[in-house]
Protein backbone atom coordinates (compact mmCIF):
# COMPACT_ATOMS: atom_id res chain seq x y z
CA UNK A 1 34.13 -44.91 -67.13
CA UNK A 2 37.93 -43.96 -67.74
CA UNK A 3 39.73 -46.62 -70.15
CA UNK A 4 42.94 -47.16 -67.81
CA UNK A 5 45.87 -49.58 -68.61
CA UNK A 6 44.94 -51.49 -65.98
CA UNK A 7 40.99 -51.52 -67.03
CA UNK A 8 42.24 -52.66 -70.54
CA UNK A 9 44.86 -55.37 -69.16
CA UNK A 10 41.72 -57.03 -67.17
CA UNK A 11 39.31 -57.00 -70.11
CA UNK A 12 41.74 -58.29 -72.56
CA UNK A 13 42.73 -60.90 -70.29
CA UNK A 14 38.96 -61.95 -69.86
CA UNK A 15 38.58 -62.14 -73.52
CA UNK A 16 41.98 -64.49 -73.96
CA UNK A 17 41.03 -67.05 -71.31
CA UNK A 18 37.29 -67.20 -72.91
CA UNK A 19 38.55 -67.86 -76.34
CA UNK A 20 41.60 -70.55 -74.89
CA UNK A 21 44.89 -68.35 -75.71
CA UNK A 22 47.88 -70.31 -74.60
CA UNK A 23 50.38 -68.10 -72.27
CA UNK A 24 53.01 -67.64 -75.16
CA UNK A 25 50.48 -66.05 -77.74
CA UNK A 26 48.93 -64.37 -74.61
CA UNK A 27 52.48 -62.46 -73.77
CA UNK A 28 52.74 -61.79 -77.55
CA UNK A 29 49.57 -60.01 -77.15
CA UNK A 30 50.62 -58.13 -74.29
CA UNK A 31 53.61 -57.53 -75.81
CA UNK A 32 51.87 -55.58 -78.74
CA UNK A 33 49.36 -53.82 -76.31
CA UNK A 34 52.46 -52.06 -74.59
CA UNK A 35 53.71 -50.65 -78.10
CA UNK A 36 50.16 -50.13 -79.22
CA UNK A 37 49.72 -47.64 -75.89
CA UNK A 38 53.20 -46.32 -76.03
CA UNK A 39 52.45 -44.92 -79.71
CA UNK A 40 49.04 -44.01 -78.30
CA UNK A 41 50.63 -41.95 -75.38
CA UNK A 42 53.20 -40.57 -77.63
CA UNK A 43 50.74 -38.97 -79.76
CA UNK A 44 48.52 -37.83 -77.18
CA UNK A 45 45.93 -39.70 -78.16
CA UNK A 46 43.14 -41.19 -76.51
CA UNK A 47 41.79 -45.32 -77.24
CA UNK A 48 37.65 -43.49 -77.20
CA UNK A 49 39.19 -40.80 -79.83
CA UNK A 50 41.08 -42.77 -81.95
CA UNK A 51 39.42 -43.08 -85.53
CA UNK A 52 39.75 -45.48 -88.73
CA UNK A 53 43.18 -43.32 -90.39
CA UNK A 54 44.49 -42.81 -86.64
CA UNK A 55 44.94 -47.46 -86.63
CA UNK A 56 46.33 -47.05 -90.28
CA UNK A 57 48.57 -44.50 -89.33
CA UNK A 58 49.83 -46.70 -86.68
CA UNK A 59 50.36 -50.17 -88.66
CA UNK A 60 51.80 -47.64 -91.48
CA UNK A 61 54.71 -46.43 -88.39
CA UNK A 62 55.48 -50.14 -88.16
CA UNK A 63 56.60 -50.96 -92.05
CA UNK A 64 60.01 -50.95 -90.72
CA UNK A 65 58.99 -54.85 -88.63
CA UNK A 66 58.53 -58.02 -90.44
CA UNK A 67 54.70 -58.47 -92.05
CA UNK A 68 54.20 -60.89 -89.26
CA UNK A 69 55.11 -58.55 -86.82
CA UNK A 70 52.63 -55.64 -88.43
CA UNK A 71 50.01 -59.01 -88.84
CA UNK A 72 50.03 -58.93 -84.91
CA UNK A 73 49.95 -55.54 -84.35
CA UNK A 74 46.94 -55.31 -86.23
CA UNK A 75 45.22 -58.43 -84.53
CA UNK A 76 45.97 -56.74 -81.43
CA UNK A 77 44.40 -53.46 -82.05
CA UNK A 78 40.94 -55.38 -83.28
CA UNK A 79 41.46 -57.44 -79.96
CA UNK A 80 40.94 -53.87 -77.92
CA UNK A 81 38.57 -52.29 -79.52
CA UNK A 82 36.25 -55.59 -79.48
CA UNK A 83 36.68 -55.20 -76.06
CA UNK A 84 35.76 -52.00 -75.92
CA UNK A 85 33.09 -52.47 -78.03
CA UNK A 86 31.72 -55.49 -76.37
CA UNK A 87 32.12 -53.47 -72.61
CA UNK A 88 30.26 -50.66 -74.09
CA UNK A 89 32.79 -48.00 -73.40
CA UNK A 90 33.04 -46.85 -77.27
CA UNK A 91 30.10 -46.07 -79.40
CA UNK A 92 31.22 -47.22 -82.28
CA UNK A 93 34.72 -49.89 -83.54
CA UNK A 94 36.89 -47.52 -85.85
CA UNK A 95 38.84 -50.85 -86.95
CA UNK A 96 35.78 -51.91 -88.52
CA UNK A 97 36.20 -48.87 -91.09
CA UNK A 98 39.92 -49.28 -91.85
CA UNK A 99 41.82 -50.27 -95.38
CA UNK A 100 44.56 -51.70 -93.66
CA UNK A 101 47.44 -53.80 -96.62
CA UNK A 102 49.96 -55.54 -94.76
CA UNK A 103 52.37 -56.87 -97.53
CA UNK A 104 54.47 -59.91 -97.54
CA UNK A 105 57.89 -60.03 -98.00
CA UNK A 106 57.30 -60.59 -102.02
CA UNK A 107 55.58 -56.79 -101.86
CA UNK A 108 52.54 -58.55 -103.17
CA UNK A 109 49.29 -58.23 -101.84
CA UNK A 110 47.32 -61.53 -101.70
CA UNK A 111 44.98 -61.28 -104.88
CA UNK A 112 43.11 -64.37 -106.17
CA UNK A 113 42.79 -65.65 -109.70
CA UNK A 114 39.82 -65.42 -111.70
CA UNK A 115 39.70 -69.48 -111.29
CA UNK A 116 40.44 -68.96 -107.62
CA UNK A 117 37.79 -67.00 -106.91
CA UNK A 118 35.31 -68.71 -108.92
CA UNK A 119 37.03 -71.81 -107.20
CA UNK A 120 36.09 -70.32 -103.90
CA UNK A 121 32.43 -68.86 -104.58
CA UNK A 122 31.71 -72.18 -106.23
CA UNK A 123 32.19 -73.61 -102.78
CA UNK A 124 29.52 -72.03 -101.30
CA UNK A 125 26.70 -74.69 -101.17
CA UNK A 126 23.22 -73.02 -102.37
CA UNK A 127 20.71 -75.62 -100.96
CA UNK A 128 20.16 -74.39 -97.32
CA UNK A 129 18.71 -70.40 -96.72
CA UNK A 130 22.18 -69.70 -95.23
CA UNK A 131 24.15 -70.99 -97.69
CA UNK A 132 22.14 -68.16 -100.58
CA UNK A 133 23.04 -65.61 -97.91
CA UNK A 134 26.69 -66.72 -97.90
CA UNK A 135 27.12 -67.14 -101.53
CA UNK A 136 25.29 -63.59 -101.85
CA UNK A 137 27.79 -61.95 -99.10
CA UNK A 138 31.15 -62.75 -101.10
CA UNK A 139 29.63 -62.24 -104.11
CA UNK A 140 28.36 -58.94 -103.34
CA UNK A 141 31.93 -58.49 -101.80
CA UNK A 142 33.66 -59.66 -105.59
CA UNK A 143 31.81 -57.45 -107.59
CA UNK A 144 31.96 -54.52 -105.22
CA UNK A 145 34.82 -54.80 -103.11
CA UNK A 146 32.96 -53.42 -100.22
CA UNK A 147 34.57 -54.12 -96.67
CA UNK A 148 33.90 -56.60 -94.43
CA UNK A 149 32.65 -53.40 -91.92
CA UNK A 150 30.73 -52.05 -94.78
CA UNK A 151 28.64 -55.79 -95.89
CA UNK A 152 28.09 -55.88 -92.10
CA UNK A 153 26.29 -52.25 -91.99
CA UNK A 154 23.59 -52.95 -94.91
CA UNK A 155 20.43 -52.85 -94.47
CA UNK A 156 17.94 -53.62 -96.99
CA UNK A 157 16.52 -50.32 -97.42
CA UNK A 158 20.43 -49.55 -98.99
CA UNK A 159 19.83 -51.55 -101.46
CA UNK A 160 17.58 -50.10 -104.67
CA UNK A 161 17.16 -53.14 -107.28
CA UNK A 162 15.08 -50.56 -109.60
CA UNK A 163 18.08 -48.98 -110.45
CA UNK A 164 20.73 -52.09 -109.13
CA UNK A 165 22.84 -49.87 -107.17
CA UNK A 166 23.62 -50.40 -103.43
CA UNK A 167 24.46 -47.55 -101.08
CA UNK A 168 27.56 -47.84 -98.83
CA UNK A 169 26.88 -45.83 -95.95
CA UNK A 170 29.07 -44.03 -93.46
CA UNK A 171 31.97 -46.05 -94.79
CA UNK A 172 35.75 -44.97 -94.44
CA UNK A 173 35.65 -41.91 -93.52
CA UNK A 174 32.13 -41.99 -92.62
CA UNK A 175 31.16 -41.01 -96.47
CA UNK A 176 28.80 -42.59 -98.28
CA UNK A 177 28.87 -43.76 -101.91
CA UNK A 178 26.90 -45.74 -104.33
CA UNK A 179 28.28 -48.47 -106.00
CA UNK A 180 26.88 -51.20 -108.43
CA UNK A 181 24.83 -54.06 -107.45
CA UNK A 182 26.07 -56.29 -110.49
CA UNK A 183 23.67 -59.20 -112.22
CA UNK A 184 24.99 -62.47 -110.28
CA UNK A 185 24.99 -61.01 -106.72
CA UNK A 186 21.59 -59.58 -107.45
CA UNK A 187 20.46 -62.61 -108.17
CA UNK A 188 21.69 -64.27 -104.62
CA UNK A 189 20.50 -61.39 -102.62
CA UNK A 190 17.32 -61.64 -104.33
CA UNK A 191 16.93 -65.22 -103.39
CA UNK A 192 18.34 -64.83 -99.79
CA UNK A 193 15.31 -61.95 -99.12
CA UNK A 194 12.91 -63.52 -100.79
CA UNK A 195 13.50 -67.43 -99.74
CA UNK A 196 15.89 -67.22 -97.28
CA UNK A 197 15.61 -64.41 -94.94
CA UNK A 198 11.78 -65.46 -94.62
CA UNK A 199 11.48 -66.43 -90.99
CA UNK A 200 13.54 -62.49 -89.98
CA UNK A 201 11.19 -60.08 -87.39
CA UNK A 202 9.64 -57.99 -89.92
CA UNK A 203 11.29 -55.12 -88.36
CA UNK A 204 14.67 -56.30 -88.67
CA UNK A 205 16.39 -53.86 -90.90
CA UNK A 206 19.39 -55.50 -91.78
CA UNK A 207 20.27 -56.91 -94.89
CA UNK A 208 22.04 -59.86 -93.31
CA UNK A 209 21.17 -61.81 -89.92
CA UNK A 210 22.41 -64.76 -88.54
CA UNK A 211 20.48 -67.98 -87.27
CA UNK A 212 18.92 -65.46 -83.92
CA UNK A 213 17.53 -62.37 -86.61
CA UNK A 214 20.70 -60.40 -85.00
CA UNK A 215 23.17 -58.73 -88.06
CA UNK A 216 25.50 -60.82 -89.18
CA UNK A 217 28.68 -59.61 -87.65
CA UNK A 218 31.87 -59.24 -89.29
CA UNK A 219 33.78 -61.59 -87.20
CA UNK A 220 31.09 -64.37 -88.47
CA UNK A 221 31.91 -63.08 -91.92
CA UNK A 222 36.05 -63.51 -91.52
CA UNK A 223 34.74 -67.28 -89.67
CA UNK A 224 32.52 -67.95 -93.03
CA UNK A 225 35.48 -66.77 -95.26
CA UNK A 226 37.90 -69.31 -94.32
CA UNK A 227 35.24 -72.14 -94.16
CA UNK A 228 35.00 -72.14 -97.73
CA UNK A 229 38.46 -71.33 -98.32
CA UNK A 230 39.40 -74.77 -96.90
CA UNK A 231 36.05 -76.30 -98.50
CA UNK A 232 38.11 -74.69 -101.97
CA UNK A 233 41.84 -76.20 -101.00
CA UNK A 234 42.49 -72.80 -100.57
CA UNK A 235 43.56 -72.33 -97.16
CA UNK A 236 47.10 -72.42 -97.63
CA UNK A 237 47.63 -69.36 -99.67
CA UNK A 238 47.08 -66.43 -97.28
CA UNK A 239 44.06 -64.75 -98.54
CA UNK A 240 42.34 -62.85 -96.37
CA UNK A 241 38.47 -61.82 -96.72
CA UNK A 242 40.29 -58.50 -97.78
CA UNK A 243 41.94 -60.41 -100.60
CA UNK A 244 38.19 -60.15 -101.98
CA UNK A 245 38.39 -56.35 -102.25
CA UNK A 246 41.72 -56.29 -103.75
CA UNK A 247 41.15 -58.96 -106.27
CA UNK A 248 37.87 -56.95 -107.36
CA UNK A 249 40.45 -53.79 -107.98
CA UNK A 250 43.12 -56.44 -109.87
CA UNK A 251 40.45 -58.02 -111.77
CA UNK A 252 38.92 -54.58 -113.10
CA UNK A 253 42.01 -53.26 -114.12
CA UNK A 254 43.20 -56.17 -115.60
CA UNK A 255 40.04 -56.31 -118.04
CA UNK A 256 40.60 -52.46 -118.80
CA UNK A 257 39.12 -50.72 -115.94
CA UNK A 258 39.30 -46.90 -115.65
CA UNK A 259 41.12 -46.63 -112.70
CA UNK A 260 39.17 -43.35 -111.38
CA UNK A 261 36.46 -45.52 -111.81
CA UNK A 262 37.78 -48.26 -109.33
CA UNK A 263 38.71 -45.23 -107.36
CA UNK A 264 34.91 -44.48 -107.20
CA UNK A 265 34.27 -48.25 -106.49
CA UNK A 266 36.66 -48.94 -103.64
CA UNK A 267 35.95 -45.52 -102.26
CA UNK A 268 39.40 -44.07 -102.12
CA UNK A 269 40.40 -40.77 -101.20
CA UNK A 270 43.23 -40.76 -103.11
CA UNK A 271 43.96 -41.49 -106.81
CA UNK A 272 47.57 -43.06 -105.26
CA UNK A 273 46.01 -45.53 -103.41
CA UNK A 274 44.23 -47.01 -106.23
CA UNK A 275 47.66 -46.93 -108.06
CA UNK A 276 49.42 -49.21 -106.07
CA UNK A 277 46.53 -51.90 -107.96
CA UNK A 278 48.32 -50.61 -111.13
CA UNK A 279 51.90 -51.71 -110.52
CA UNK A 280 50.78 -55.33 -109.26
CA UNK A 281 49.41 -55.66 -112.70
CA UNK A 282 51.57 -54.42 -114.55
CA UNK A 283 53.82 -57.05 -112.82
CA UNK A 284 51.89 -59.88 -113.97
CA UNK A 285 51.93 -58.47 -117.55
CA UNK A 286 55.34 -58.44 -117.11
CA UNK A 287 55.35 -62.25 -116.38
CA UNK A 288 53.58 -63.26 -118.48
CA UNK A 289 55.24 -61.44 -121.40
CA UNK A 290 58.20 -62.67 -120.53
CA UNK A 291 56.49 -66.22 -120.40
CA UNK A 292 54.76 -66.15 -124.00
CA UNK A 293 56.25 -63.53 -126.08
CA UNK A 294 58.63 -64.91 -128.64
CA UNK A 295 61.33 -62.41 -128.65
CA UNK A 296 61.78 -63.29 -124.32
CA UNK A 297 61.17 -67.45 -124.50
CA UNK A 298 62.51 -70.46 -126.73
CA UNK A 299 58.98 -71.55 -127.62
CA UNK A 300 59.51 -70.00 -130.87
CA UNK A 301 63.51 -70.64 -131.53
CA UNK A 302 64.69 -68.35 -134.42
């Protein structure tokens, strides 16, 4: 079936109503769909060909517009290719694979503490079977910094706990690469297989399922993220689940990380990319030598 304007405009219209869009946020979404296709067009592109650098390369053309504006660009996009997905007119959602920053006006990407984070996971009640698979989700995502796309993917063959290593498969860029499994998250994942994840069809290959033994999808994930944000008084700080990945990247380097070996962690292409981690800390050392060193504060007047 031929993805038409009109065929899109119908779906996405379905999808707004179901989920109780008020009109305003519903033209805003229109709105974005028309310069989403008109950049599509331009290109001569096509919405089944598009891949995971094509929707960067788009979000990237909008740096020019206000965060918020490149915020709802983005939502848009994942709204269309849901629909797609769910429709079954692509094989496969490229917006699951992308690396997509949107910066705020500060420049700053939205990186926890080490006390936020532990703030957050801390949240994450252990008592029920679910609540080991949540607490072994983010922190498989902390010590990682895997993708929301990629945590959705595993299966439990990817994992080899001989050798505590995971294997990211057909991530950005549809490479693979093996990254650690790390102690604590281990130790979660261990406990959500073996005590958890006991009532799963034996033939279920995925590493995590939801209540119905179906994968847990990463739209659950984003719903689980900012449940125990708020459970963490944390909701009021824009993080986003990918504020996991790039507090991972912060944290490392901050603690004396190689940064081609966070390059190898994150899965980066380019040795730039994992740079821009670099100058945000470098920033904070900047603050907080100007906070504590004597010769730039009056704690210690001459």
């Amino acid at each position: 079936m031929k993805i038409t304007t009109s065929l899109l405009y119908d779906l996405l219209s379905s999808y707004f109503r179901s989920i109780g869009l008020k009109d305003n946020t519903v033209a805003r979404k229109f709105q974005e769909l028309r310069r989403f296709l008109e950049y599509v067009e331009s290109n001569d592109f096509d919405l089944r060909s598009l891949n995971s650098t094509d929707i960067e390369d788009y979000i990237l053309s909008l740096k020019k517009y206000a965060s918020s504006t490149q915020r709802a660009a983005n939502a848009l996009v994942s709204d269309v290719y849901k629909v797609l997905a769910r429709s079954n007119l692509i094989l496969s959602n490229p917006v699951l694979k992308t690396d997509i920053v949107i910066r705020e006006k500060s420049g700053v990407k939205t990186v926890f503490t080490e006390e936020e984070i532990s703030s957050f996971l801390d949240s994450i009640e252990t008592k029920t079977g679910f609540g080991v698979r949540d607490r072994a989700v983010f922190e498989l995502m902390y010590i990682t910094g895997i993708r929301i796309g990629e945590v959705q993917n595993l299966d439990i063959d990817d994992i080899d706990f001989s050798l505590k290593e995971i294997t990211i498969r057909l991530g950005k860029g549809d490479k693979d690469r093996i990254v650690p499994l790390g102690t604590v998250a281990e130790d979660y994942i261990n406990q959500w297989i073996f005590r958890g994840r006991k009532g799963v069809k034996t033939n279920q290959r995925a590493l995590f399922v939801n209540r119905n033994n179906e994968r847990l999808k990463a739209s659950r994930i984003r719903h689980l993220f900012n449940h125990y944000l708020k459970l963490s008084d944390l909701d009021n700080r824009g993080f986003t689940p990918h504020s996991i990945r790039h507090s991972c990247a912060t944290h490392l380097l901050q603690n004396g990380a190689d940064i081609r070996y966070v390059q190898e962690l994150l899965g980066h292409e380019s040795i730039e990319t994992t740079a821009g981690y670099t100058k945000d800390v470098i920033k904070s050392l900047k603050k907080l030598h100007k906070t504590y060193h004597p010769r730039e504060n009056e704690l210690y007047p001459e």
